[in-house]
N, C-alpha and C. Protein backbone atom coordinates (compact mmCIF):
# COMPACT_ATOMS: atom_id res chain seq x y z
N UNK A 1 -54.71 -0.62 41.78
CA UNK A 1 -55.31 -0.57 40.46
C UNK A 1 -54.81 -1.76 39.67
N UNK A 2 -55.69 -2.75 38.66
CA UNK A 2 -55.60 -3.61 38.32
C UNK A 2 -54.61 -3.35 36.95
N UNK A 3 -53.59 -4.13 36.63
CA UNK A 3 -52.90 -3.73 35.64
C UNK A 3 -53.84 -3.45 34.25
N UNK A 4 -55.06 -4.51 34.04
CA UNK A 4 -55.72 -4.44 32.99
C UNK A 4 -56.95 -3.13 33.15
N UNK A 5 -57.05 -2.24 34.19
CA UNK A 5 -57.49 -1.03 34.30
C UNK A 5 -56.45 -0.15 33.85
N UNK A 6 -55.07 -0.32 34.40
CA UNK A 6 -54.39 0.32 34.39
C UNK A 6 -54.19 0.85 32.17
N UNK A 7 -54.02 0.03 31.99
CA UNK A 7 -53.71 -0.23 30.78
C UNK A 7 -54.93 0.14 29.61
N UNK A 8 -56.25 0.08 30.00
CA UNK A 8 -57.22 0.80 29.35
C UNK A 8 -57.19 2.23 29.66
N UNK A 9 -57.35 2.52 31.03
CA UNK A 9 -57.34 4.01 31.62
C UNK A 9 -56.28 4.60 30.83
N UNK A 10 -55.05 3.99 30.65
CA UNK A 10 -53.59 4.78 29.91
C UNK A 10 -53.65 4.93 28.34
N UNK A 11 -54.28 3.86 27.72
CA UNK A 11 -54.19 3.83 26.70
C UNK A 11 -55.36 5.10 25.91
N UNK A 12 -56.68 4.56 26.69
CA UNK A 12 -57.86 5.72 26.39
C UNK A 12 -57.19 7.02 26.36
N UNK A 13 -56.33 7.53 27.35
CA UNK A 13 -55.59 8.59 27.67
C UNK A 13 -55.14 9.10 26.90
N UNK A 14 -53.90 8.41 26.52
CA UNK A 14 -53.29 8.42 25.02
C UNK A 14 -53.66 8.97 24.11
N UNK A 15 -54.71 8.21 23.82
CA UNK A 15 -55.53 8.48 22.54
C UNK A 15 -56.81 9.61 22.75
N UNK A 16 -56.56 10.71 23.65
CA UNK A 16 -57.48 11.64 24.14
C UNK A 16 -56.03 12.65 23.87
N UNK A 17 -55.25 12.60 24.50
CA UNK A 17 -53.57 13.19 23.97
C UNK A 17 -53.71 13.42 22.32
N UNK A 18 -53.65 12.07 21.89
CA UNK A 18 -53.50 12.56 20.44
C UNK A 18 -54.49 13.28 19.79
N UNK A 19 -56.33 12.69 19.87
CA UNK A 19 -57.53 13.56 19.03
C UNK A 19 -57.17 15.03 19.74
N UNK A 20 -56.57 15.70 21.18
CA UNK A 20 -56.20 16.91 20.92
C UNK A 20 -55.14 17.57 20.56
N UNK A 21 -54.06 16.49 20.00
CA UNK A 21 -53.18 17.28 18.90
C UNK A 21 -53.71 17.28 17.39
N UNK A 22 -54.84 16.45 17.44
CA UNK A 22 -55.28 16.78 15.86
C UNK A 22 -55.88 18.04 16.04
N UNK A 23 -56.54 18.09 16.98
CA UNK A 23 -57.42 19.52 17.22
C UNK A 23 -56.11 20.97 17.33
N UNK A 24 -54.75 20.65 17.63
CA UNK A 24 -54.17 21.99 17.59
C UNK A 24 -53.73 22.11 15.94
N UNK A 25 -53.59 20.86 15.34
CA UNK A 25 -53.32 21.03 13.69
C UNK A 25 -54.34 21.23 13.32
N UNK A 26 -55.43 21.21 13.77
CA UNK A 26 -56.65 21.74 12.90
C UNK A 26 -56.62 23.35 12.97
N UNK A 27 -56.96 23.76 14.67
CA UNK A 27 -57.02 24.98 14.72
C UNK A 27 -55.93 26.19 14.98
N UNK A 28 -54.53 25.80 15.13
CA UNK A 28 -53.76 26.25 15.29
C UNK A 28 -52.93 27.03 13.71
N UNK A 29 -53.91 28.28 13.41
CA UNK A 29 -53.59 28.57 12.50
C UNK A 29 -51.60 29.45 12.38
N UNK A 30 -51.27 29.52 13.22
CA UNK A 30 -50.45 30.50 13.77
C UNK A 30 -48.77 29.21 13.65
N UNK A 31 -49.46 27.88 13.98
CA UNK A 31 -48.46 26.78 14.04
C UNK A 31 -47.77 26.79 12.55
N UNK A 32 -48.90 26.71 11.64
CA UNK A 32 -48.57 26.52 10.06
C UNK A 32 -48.21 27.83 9.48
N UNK A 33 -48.35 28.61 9.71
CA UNK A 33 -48.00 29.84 9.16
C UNK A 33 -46.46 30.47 9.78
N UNK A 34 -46.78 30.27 10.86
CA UNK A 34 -44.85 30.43 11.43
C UNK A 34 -43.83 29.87 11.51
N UNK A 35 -44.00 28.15 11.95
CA UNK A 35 -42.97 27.24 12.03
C UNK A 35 -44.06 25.53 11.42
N UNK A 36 -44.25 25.59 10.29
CA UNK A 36 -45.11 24.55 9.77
C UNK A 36 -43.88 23.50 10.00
N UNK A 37 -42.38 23.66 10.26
CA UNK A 37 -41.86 22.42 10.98
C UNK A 37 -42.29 21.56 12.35
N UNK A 38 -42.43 22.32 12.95
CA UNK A 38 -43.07 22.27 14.45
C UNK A 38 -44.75 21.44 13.88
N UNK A 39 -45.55 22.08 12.42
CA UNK A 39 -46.60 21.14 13.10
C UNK A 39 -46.55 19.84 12.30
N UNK A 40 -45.65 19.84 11.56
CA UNK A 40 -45.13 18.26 10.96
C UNK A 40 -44.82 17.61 12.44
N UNK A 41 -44.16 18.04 13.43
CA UNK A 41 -43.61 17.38 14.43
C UNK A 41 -44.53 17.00 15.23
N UNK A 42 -45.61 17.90 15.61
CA UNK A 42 -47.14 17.96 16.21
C UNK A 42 -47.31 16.31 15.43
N UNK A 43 -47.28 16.39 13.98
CA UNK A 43 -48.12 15.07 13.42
C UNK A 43 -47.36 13.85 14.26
N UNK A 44 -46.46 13.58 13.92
CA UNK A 44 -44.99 12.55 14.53
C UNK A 44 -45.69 12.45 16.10
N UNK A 45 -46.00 13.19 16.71
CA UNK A 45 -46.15 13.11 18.04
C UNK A 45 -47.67 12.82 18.34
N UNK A 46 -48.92 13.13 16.85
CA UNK A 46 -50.03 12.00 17.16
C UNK A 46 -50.00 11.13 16.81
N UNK A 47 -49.22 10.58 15.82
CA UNK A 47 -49.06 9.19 15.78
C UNK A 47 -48.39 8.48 16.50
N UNK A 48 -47.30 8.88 17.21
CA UNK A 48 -46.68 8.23 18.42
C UNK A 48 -47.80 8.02 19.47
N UNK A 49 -48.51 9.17 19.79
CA UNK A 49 -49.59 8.67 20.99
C UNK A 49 -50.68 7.85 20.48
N UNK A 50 -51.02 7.74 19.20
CA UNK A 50 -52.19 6.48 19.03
C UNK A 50 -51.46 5.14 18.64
N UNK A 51 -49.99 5.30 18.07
CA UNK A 51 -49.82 3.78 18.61
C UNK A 51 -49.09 3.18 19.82
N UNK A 52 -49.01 4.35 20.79
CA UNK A 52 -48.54 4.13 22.10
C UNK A 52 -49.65 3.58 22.58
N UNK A 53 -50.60 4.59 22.43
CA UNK A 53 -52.72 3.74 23.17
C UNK A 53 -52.46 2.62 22.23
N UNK A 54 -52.74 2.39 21.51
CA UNK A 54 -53.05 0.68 20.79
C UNK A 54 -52.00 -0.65 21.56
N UNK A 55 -50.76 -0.07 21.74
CA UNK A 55 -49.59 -1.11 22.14
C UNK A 55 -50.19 -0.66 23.53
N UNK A 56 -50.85 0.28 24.26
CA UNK A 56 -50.92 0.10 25.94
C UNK A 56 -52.28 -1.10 25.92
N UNK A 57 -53.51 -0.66 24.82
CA UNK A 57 -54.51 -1.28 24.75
C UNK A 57 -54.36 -2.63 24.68
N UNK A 58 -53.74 -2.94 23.05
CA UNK A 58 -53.50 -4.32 22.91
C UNK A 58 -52.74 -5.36 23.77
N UNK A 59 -51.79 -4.89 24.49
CA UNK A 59 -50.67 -5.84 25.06
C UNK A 59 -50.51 -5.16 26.34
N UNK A 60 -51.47 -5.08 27.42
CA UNK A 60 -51.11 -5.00 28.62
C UNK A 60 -50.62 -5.29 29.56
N UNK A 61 -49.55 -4.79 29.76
CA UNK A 61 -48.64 -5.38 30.47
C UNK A 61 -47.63 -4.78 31.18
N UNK A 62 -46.52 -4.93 32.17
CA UNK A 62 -45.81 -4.21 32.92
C UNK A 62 -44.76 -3.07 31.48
N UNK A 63 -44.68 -3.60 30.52
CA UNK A 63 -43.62 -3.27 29.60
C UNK A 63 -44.63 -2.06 28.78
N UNK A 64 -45.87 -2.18 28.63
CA UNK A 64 -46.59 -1.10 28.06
C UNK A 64 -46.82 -0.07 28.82
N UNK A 65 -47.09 -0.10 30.52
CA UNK A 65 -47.47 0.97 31.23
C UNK A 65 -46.01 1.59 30.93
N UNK A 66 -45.04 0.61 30.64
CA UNK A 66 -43.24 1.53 31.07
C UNK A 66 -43.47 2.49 30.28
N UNK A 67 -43.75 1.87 28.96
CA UNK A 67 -43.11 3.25 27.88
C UNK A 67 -44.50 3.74 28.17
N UNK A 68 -45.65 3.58 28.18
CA UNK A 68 -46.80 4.66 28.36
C UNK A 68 -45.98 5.82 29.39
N UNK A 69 -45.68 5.55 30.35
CA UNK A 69 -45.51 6.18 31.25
C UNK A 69 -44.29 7.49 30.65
N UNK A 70 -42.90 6.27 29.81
CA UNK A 70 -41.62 7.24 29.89
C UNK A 70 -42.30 8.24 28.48
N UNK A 71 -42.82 7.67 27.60
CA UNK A 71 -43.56 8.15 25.84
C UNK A 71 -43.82 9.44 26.94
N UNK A 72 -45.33 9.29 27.88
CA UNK A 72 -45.54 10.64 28.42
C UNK A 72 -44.71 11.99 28.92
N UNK A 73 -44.08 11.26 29.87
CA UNK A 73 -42.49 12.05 30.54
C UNK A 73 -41.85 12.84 29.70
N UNK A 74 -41.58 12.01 28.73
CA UNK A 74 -40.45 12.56 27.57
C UNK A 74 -41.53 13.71 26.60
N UNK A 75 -42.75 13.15 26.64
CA UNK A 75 -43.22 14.51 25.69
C UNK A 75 -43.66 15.66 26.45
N UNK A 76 -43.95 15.29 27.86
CA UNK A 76 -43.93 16.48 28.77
C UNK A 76 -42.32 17.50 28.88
N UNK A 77 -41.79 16.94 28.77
CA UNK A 77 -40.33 17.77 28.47
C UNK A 77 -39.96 18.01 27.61
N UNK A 78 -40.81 17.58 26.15
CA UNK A 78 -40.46 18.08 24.79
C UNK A 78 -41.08 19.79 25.02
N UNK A 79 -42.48 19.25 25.32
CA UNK A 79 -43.63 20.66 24.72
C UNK A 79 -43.05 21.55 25.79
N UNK A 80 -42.44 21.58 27.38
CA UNK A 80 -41.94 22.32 27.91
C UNK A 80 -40.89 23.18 27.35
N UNK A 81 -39.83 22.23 26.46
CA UNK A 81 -38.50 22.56 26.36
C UNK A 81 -38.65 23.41 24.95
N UNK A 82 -40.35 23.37 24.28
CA UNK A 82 -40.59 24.15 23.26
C UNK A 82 -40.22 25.76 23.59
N UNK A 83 -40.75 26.31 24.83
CA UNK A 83 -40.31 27.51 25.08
C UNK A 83 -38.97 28.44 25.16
N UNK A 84 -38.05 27.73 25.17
CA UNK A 84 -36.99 28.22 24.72
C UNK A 84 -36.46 28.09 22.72
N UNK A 85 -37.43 27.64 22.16
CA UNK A 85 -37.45 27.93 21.11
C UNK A 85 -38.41 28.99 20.63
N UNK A 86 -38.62 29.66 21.14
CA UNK A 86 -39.33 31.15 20.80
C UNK A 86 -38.46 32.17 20.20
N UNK A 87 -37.13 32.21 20.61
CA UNK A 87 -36.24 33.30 19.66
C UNK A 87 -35.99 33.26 18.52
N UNK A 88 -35.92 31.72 18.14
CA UNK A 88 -35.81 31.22 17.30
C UNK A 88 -36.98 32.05 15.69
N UNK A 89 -38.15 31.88 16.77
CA UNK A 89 -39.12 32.43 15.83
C UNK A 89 -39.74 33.77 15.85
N UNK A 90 -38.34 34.49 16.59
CA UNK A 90 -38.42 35.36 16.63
C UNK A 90 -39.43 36.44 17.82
N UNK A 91 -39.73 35.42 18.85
CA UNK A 91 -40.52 35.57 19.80
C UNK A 91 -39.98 35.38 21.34
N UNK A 92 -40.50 36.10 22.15
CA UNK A 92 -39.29 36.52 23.56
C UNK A 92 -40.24 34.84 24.35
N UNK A 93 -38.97 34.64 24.94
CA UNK A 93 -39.58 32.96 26.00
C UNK A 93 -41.15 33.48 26.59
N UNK A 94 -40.99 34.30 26.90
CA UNK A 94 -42.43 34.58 27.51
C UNK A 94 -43.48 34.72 26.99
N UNK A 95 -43.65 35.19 25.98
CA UNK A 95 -44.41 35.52 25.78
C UNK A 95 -44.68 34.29 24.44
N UNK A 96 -43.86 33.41 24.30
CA UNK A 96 -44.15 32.24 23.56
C UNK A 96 -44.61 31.33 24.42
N UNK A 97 -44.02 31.20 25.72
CA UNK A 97 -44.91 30.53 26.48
C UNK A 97 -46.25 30.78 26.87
N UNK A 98 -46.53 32.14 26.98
CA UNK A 98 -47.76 32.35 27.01
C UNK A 98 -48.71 31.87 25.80
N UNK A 99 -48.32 32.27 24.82
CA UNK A 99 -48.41 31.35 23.79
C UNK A 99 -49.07 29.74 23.77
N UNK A 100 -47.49 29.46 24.06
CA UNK A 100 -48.17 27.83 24.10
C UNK A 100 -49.31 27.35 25.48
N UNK A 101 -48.98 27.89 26.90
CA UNK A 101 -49.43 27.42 27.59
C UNK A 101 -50.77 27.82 28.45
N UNK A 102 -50.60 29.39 28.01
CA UNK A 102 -52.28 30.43 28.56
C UNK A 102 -53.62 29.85 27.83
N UNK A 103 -54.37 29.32 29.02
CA UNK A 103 -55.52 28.53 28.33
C UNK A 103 -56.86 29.63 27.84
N UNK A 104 -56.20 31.00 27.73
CA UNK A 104 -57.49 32.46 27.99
C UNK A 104 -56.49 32.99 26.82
N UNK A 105 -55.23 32.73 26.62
CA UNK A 105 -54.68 33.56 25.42
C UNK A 105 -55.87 33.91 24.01
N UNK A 106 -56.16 35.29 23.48
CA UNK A 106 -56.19 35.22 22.57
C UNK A 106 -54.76 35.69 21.48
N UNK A 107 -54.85 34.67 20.33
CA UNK A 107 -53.55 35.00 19.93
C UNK A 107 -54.37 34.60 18.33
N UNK A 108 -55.04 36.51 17.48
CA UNK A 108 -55.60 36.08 16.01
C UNK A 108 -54.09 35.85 15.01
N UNK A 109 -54.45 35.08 14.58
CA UNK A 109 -56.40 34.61 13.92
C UNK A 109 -56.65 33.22 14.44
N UNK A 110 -56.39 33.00 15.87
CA UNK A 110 -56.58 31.42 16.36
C UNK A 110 -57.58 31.66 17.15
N UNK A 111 -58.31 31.22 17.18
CA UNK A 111 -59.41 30.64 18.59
C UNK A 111 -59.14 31.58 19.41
N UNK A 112 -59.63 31.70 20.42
CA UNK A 112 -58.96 31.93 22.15
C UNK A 112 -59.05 31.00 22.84
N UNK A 113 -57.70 30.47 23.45
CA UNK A 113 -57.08 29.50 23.88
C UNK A 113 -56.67 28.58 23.31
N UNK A 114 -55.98 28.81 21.89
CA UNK A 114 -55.91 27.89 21.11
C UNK A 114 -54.27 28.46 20.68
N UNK A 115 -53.24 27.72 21.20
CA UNK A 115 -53.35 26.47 21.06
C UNK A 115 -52.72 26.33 22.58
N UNK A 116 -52.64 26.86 23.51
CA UNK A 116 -52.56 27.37 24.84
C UNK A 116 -53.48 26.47 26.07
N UNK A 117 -54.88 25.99 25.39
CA UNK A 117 -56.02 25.82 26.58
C UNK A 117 -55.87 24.04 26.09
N UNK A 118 -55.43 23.72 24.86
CA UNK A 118 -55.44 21.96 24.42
C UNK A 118 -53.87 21.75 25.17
N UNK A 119 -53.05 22.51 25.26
CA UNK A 119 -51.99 22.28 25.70
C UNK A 119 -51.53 22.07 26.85
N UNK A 120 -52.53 23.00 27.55
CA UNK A 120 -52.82 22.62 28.95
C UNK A 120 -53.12 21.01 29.39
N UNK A 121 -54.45 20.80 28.47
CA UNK A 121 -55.16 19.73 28.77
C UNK A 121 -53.73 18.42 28.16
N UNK A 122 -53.60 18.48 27.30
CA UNK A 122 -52.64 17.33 27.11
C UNK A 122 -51.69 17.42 27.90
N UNK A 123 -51.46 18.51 28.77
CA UNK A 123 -50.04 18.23 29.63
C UNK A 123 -50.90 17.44 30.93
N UNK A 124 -51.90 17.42 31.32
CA UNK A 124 -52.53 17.12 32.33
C UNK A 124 -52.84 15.73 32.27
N UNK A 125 -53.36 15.59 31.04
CA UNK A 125 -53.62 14.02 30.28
C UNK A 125 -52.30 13.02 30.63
N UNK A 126 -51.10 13.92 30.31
CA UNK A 126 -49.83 12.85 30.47
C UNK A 126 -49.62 13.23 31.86
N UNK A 127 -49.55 13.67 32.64
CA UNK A 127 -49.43 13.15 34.07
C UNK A 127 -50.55 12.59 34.81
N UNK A 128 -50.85 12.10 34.22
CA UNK A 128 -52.26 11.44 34.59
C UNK A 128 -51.91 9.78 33.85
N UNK A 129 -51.73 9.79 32.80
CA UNK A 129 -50.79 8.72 32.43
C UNK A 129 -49.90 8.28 32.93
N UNK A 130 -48.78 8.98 33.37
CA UNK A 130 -47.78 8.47 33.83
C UNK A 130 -47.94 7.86 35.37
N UNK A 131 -48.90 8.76 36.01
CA UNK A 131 -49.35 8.35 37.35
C UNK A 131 -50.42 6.86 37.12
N UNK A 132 -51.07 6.83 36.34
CA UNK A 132 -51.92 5.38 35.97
C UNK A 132 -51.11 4.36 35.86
N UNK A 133 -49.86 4.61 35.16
CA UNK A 133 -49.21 3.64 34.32
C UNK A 133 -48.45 3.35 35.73
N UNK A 134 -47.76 4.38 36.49
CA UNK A 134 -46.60 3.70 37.26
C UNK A 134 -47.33 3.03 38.84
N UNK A 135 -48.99 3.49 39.03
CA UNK A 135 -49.56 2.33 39.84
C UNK A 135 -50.25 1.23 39.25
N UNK A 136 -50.08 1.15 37.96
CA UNK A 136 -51.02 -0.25 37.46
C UNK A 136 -49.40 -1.11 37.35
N UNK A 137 -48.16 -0.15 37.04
CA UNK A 137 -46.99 -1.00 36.90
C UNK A 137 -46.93 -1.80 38.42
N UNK A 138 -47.40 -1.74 39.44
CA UNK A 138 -47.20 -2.30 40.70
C UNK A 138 -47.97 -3.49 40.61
N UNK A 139 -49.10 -3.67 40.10
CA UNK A 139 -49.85 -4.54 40.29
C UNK A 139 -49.78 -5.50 38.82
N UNK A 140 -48.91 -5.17 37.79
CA UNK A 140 -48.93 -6.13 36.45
C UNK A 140 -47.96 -7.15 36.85
């Protein structure tokens, strides 16, 4: 894969990551009402992914797929490592994970699969990134 594929494919990515964390601050009524810290942090973490896509877009190169790649990694082990903050909010690991990660959860007054079925998809999005980024890193 050509680094300058590599580097559109990652960046587009990115920025498909972030329009569906706007979509869990939109519809994730349950985020703002229980821990509205968490969706300040949600924000921090779409703006990290649209100017991660712009710096993969604009400046392609072995040094953009890196952090495309580690930016992904590291937020795949954030939103994981969210589940042990469920007691916190007063909610058992499990069933907060079900929570975050059941793409069929209904959990009112949210959607069904919300915020569970975008969460899915953005975890899929970043290993899909990280796998773009670390074969376009071979060829930049």
């Amino acid at each position: 894969m050509k680094a300058s594929t590599a580097s559109r494919t990652a960046g587009a990515l990115l920025a498909l990551v972030g329009l569906l964390g706007i979509l869990i601050l939109v519809l994730d009524q349950i985020l703002w009402s229980t821990a509205p810290s968490h969706a300040y942090g949600l924000i921090v973490f779409v703006i990290v992914d649209f100017a991660a896509a712009g710096f993969v877009l604009g400046r392609p190169s072995r040094m953009a797929l890196t952090i495309a790649a580690a930016w992904s990694s590291l937020r795949i082990l954030i939103q994981l490592g969210d589940v042990f903050l469920g007691p916190t909010l007063g909610i058992g690991y499990a069933d907060f994970a079900n929570y975050l990660f059941n793409p069929v959860a209904v959990n009112p007054p949210n959607p069904a699969g919300i915020p569970g079925g975008l969460i899915d998809l953005i975890v899929i999005f970043q290993i899909m990134v990280i796998s773009v980024a670390l074969k376009g890193r071979s060829f930049a």
